[in-house]
C-alpha atoms as a PDB file:
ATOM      1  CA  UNK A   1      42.372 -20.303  -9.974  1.00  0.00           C
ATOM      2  CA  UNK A   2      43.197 -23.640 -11.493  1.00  0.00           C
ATOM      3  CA  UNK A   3      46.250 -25.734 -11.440  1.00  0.00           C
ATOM      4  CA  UNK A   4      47.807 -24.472 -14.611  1.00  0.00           C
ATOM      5  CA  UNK A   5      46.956 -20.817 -13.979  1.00  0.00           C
ATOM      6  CA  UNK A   6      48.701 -21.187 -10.699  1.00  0.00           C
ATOM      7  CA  UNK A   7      52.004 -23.228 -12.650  1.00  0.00           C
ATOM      8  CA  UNK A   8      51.986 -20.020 -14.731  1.00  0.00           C
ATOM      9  CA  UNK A   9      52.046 -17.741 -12.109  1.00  0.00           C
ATOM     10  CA  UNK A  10      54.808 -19.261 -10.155  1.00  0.00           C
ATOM     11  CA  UNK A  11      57.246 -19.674 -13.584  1.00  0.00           C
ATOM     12  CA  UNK A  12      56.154 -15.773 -13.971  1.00  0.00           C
ATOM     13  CA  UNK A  13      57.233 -14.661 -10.468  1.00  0.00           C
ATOM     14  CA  UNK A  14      60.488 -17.518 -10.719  1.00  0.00           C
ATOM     15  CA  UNK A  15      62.347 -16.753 -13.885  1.00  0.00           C
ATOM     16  CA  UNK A  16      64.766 -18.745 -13.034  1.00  0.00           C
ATOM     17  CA  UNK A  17      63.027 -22.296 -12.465  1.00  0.00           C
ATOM     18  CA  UNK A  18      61.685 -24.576 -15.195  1.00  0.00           C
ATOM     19  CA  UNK A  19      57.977 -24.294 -16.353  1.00  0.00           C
ATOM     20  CA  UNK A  20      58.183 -28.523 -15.715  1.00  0.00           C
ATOM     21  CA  UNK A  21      60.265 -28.241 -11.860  1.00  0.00           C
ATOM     22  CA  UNK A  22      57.318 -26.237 -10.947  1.00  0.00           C
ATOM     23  CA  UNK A  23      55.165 -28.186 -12.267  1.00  0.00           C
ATOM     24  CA  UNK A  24      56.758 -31.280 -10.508  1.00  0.00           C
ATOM     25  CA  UNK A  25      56.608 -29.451  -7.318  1.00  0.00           C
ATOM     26  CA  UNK A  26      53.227 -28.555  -7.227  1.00  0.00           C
ATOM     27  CA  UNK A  27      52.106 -32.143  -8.449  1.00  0.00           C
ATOM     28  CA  UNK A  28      53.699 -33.435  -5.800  1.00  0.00           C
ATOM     29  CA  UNK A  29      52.077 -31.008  -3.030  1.00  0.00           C
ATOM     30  CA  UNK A  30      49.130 -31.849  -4.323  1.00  0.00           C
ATOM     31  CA  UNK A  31      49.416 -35.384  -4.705  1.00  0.00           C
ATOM     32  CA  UNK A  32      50.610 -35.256  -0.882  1.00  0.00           C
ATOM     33  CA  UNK A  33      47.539 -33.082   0.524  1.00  0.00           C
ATOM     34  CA  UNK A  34      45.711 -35.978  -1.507  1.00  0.00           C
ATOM     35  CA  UNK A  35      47.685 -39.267   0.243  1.00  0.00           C
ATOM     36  CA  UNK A  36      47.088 -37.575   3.825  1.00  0.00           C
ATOM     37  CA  UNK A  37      43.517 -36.759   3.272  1.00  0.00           C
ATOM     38  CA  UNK A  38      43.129 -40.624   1.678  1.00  0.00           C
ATOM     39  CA  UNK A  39      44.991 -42.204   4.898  1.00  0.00           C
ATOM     40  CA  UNK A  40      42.356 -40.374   7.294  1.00  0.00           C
ATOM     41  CA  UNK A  41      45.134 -38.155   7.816  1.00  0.00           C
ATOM     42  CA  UNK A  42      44.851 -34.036   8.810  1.00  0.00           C
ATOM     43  CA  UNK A  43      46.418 -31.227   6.469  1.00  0.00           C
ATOM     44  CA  UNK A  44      47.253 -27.835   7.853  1.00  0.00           C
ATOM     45  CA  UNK A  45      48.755 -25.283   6.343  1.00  0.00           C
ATOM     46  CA  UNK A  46      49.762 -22.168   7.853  1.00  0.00           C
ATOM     47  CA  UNK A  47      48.195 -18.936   7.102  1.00  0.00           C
ATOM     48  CA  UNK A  48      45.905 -20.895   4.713  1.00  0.00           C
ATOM     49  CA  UNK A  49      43.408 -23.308   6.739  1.00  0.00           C
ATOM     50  CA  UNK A  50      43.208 -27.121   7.677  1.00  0.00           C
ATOM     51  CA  UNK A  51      41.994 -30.141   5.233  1.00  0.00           C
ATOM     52  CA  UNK A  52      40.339 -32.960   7.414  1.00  0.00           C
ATOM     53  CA  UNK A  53      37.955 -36.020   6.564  1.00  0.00           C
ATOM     54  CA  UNK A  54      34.603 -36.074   8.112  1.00  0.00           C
ATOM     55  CA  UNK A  55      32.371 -39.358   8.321  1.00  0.00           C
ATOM     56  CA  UNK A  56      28.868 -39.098   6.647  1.00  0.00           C
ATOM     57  CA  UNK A  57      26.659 -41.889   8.044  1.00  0.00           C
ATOM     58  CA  UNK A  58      24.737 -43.536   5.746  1.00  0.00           C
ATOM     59  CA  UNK A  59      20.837 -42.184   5.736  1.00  0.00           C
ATOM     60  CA  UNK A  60      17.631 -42.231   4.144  1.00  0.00           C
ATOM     61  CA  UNK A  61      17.354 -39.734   1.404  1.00  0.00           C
ATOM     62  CA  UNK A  62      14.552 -39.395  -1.481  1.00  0.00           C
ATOM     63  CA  UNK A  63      14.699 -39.233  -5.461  1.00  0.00           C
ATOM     64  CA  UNK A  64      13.769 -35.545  -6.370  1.00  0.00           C
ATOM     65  CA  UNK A  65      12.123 -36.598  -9.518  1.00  0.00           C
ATOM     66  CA  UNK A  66       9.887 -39.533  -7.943  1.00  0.00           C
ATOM     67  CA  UNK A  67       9.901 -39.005  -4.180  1.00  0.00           C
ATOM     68  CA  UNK A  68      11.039 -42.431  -3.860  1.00  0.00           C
ATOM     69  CA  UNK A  69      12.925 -43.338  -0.465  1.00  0.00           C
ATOM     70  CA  UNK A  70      16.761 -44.281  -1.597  1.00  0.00           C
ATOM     71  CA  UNK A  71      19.348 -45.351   0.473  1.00  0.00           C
ATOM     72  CA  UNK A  72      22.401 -43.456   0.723  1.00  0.00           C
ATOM     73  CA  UNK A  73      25.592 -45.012   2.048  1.00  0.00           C
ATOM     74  CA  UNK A  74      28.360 -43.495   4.528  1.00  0.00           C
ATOM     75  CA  UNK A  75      31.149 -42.233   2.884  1.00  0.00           C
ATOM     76  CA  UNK A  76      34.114 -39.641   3.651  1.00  0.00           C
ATOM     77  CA  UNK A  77      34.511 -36.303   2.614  1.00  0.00           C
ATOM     78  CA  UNK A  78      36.940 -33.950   2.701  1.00  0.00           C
ATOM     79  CA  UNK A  79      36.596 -31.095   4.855  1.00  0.00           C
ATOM     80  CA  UNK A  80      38.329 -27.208   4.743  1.00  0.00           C
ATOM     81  CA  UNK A  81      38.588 -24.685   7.942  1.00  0.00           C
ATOM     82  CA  UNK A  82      39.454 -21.624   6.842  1.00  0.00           C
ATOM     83  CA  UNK A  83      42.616 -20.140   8.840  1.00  0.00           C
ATOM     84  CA  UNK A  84      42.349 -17.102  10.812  1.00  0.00           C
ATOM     85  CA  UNK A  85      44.743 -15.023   8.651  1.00  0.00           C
ATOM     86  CA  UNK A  86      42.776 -16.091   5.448  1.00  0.00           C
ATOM     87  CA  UNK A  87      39.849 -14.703   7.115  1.00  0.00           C
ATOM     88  CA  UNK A  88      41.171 -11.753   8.473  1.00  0.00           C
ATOM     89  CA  UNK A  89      42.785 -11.062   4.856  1.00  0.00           C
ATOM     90  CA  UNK A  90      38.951 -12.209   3.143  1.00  0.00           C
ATOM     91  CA  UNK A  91      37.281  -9.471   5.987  1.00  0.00           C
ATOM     92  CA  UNK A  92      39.640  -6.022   5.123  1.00  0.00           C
END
């Protein structure tokens, strides 16, 4: 599901909210999930799962096409955990 399909679906099951408040709303959920995840913060939400960072250390890895060693740097990525409800729902 993308962003807009989920705007649409909201409006269609809120008749009485603006296509552009939901959209606001959502954009801002978003944007906070985002601002946590950027400030090494963790997300969890209920029902759903957890968004964290993890730490990559930086390594040695190798060009596929030349088998060249390359250096890859640390970096942070963001990390799910699926909730137990989700999974239970996903496992019916």
């Amino acid at each position: 599901m993308t962003k807009s399909e989920l705007i649409q679906k909201l409006a269609d099951e809120n008749n009485h909210l603006h296509m552009s408040d939901i959209e606001r709303v959502v954009n801002v959920v978003l944007e906070e999930i985002s601002g946590a995840l950027t400030r090494g913060d963790r997300v969890e939400l209920r029902g759903l799962g957890a968004f964290s960072v993890r730490e990559r250390q930086s390594r040695t890895g190798r060009n596929p096409r030349t088998g060249e060693s390359v250096e890859v740097p640390a970096k942070r990525t963001p990390f799910f955990k699926m909730g137990r409800e989700l999974k239970e729902r996903l496992n019916k």
